[in-house]
C-alpha atoms as a PDB file:
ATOM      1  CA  UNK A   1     -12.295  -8.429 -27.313  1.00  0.00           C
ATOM      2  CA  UNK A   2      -9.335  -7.032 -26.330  1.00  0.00           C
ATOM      3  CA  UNK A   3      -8.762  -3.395 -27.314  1.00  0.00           C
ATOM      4  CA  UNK A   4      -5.428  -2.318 -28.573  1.00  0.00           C
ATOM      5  CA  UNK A   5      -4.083   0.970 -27.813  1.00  0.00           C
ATOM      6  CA  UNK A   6      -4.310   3.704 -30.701  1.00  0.00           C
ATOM      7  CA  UNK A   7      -1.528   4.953 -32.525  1.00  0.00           C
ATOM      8  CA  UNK A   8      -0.124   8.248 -32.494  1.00  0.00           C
ATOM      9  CA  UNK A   9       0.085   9.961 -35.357  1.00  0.00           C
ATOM     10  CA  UNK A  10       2.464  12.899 -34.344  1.00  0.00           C
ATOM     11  CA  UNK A  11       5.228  14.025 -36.529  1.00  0.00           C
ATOM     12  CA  UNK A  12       9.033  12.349 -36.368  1.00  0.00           C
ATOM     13  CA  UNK A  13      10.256  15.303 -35.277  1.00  0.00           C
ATOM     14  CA  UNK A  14       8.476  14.958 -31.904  1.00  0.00           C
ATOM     15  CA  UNK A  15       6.962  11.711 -31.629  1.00  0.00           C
ATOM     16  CA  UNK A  16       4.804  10.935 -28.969  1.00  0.00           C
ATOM     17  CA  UNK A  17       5.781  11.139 -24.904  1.00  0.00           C
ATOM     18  CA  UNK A  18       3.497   8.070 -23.037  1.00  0.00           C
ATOM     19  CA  UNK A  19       3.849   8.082 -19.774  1.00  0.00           C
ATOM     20  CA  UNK A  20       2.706   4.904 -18.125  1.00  0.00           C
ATOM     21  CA  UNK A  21       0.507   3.709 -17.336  1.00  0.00           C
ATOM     22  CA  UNK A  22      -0.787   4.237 -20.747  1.00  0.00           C
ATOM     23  CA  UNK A  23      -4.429   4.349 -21.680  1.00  0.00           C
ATOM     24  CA  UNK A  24      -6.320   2.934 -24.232  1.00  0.00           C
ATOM     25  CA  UNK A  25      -8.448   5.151 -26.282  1.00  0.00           C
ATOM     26  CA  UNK A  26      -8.200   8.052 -24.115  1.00  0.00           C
ATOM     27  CA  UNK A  27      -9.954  10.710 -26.233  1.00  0.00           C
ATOM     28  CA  UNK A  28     -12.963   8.124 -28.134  1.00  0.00           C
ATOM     29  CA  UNK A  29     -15.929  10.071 -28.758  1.00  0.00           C
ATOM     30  CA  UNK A  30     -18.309   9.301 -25.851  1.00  0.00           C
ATOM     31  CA  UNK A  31     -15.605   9.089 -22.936  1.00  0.00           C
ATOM     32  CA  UNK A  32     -17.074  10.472 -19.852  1.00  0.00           C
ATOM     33  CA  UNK A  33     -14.143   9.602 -17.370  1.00  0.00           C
ATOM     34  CA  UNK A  34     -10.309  10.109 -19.197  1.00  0.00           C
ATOM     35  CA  UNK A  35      -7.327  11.951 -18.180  1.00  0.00           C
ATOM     36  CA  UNK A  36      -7.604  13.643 -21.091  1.00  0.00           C
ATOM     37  CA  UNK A  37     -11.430  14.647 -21.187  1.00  0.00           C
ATOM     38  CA  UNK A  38     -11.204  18.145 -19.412  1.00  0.00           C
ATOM     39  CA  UNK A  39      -8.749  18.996 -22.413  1.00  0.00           C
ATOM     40  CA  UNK A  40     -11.406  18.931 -24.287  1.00  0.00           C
ATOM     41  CA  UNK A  41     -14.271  20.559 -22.760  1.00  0.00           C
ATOM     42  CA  UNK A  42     -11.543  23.518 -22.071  1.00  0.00           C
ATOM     43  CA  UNK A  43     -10.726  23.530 -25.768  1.00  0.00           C
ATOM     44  CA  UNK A  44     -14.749  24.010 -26.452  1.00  0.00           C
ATOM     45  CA  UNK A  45     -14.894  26.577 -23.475  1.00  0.00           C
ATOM     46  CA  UNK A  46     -11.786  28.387 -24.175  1.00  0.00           C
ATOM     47  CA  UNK A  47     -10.323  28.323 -21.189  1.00  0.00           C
ATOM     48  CA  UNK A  48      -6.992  26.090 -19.716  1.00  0.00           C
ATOM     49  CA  UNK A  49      -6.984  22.660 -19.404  1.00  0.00           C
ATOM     50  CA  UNK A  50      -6.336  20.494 -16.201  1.00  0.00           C
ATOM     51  CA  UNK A  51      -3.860  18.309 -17.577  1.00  0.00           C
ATOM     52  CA  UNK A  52      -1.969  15.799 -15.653  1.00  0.00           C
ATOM     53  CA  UNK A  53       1.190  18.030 -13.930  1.00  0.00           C
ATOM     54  CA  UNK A  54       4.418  19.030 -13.372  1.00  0.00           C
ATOM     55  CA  UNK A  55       6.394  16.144 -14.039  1.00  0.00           C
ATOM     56  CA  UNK A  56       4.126  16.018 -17.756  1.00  0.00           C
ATOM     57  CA  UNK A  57       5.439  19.260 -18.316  1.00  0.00           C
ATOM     58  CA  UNK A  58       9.065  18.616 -17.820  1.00  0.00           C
ATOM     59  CA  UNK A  59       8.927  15.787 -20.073  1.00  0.00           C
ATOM     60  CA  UNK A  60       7.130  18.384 -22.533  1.00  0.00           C
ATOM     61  CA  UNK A  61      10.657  20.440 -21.849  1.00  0.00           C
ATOM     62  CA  UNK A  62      13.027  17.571 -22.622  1.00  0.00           C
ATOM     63  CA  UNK A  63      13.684  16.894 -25.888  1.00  0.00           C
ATOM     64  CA  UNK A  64      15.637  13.403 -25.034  1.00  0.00           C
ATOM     65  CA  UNK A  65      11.819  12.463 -23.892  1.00  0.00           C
ATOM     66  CA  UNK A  66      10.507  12.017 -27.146  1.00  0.00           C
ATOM     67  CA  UNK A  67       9.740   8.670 -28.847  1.00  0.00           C
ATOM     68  CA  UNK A  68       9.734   6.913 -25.075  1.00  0.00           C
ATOM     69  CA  UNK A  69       7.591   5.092 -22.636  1.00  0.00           C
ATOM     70  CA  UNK A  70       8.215   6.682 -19.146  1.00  0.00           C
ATOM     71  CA  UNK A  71       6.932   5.434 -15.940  1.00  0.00           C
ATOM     72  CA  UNK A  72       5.953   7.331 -12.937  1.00  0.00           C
ATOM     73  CA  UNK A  73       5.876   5.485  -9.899  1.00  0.00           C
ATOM     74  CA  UNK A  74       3.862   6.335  -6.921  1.00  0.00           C
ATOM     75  CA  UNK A  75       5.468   7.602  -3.227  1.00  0.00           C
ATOM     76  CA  UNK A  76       5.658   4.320  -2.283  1.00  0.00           C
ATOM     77  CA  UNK A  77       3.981   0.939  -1.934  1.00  0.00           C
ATOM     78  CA  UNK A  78       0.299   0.886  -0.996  1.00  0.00           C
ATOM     79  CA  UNK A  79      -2.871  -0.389  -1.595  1.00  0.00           C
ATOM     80  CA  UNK A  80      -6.627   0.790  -1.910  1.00  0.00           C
ATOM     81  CA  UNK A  81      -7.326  -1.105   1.147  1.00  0.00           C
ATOM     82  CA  UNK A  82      -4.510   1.129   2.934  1.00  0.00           C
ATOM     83  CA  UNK A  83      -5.573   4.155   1.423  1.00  0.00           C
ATOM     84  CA  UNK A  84      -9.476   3.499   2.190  1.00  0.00           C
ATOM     85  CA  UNK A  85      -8.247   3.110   5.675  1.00  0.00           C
ATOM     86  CA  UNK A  86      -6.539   6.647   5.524  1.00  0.00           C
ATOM     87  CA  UNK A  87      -9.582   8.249   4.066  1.00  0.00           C
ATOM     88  CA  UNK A  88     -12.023   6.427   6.659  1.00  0.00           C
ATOM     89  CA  UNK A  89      -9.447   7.086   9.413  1.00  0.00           C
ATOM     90  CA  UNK A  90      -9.781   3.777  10.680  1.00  0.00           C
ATOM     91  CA  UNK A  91     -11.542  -0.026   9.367  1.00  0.00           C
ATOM     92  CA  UNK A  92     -13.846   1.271   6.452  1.00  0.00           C
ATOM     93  CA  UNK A  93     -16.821   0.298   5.008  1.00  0.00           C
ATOM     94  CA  UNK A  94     -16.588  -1.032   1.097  1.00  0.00           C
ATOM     95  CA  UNK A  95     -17.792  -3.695  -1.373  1.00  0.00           C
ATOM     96  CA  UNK A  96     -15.332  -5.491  -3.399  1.00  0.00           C
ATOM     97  CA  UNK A  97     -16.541  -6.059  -6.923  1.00  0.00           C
ATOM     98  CA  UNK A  98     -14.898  -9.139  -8.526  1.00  0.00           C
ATOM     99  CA  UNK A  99     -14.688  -9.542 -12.058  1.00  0.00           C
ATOM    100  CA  UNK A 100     -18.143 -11.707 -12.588  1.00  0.00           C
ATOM    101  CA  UNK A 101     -19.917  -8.413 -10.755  1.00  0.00           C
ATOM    102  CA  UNK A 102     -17.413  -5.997 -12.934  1.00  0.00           C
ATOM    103  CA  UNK A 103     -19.284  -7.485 -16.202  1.00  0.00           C
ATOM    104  CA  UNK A 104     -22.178  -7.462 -15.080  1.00  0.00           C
ATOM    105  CA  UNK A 105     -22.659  -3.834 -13.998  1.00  0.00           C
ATOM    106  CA  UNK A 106     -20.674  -3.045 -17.454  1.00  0.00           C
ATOM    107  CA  UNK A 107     -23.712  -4.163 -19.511  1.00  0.00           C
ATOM    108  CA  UNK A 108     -24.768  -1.077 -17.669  1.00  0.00           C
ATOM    109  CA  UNK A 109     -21.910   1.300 -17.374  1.00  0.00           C
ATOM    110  CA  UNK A 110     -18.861   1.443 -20.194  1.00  0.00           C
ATOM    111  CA  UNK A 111     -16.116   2.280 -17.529  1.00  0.00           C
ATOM    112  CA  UNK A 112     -16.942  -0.480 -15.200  1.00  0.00           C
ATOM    113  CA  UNK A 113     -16.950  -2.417 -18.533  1.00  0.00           C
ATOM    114  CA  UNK A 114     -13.555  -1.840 -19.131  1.00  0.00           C
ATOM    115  CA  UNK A 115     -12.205  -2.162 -16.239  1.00  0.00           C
ATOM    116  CA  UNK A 116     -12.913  -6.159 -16.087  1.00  0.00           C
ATOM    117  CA  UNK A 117      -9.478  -5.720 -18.434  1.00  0.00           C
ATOM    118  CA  UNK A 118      -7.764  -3.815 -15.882  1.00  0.00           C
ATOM    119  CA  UNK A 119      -8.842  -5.647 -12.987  1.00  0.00           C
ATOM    120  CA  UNK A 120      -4.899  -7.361 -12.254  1.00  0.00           C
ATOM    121  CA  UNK A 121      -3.969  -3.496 -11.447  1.00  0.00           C
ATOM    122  CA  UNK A 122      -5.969  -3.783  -8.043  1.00  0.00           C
ATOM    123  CA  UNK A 123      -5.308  -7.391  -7.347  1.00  0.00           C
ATOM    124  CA  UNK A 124      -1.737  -8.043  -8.271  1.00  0.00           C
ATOM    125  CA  UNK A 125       0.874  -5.779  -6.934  1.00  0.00           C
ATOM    126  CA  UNK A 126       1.852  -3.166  -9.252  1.00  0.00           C
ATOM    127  CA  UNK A 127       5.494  -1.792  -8.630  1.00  0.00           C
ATOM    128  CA  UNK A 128       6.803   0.920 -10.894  1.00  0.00           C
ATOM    129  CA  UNK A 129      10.439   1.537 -11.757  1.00  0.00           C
ATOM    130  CA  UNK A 130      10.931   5.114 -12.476  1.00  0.00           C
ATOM    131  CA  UNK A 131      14.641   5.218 -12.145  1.00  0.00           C
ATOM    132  CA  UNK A 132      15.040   6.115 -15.540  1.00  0.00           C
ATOM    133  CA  UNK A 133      12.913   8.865 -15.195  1.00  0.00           C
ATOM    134  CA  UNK A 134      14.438  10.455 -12.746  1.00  0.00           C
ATOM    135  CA  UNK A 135      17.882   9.662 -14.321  1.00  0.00           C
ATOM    136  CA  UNK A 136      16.306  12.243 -16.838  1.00  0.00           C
ATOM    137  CA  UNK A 137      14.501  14.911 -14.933  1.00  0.00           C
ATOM    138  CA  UNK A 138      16.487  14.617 -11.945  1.00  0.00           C
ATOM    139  CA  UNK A 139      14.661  14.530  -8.491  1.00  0.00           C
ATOM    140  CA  UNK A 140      10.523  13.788  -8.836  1.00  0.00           C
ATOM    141  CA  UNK A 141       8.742  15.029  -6.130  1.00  0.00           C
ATOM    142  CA  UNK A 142       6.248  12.730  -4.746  1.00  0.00           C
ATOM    143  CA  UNK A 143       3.125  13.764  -2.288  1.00  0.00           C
ATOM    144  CA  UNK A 144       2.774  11.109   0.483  1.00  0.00           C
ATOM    145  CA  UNK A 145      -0.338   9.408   0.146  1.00  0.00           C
ATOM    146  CA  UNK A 146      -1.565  10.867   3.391  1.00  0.00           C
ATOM    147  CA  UNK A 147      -1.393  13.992   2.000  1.00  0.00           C
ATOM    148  CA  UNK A 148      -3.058  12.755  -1.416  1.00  0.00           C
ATOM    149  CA  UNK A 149      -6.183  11.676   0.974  1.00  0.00           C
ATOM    150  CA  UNK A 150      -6.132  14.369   3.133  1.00  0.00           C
ATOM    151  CA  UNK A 151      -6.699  16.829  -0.136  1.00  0.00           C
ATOM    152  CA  UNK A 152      -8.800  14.610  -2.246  1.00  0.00           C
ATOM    153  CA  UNK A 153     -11.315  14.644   1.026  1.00  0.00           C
ATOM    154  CA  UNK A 154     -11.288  18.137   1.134  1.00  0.00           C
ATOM    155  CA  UNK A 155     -11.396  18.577  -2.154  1.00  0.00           C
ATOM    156  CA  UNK A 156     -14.845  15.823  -2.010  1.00  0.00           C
ATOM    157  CA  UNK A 157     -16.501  18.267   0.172  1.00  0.00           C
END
């Protein structure tokens, strides 16, 4: 069954702001793996929150924001394959689950469940107009991806 994606409930004065891609059920009890489940454990620790960035923020700022769907498109066009390549510095090695193996291993693991739903995001090209976004906030800055691999290996250990 196909899950829909919740409502907000936030006040008309400030509706909600969803960036896309949007997420369903991003804060359900029992999600281990959200981009909103550090919020959480820093609400419980008392501490701040990693939350998503600076272009998040600015939307937070802009009052015209409210009420609409924004998307935030990547640096360019690319692909996992491309960016595996980056991170392996050359041909690397990986296994390519399908959808069959995707429910399969989900009887096992929730995420990998779900993601059987979300599986035309790795093998259909996904392009995303953020014109109007930037018609809003002005300029977006965008780290290359070679600079998104470079830091996420370092940051790997």
């Amino acid at each position: 069954m196909r899950r829909q994606p919740l409502e907000c409930g936030c006040s008309a004065q400030r509706p909600a702001i969803s960036p896309t891609p949007r997420q369903s059920e991003p804060h359900a009890p029992g999600v281990e793996r959200s981009l909103l489940t550090d919020l959480f454990i820093a609400a419980k620790q008392k501490r701040k929150a990693k939350m998503l960035g600076p272009v998040v923020v600015r939307l937070l700022d802009a009052p015209r924001a409210f009420g609409l769907a924004w998307n935030l498109g990547g640096a360019g066009a690319s692909t996992q394959l491309e960016l595996a390549r980056m991170a392996f510095g050359g041909a690397p090695g990986y296994l390519a689950l399908g959808k069959t193996m995707l429910r399969l291993l989900g009887l096992f693991d929730p995420v990998l469940r779900e993601l059987v739903e979300m599986n035309y995001l790795v093998t259909d090209p996904l392009i995303v107009d953020d014109s109007a976004l930037q018609q809003l906030l002005g300029s977006v800055a965008k780290t290359p991806y070679s600079e998104d691999v470079r830091q996420s290996l370092a940051a790997a250990g």
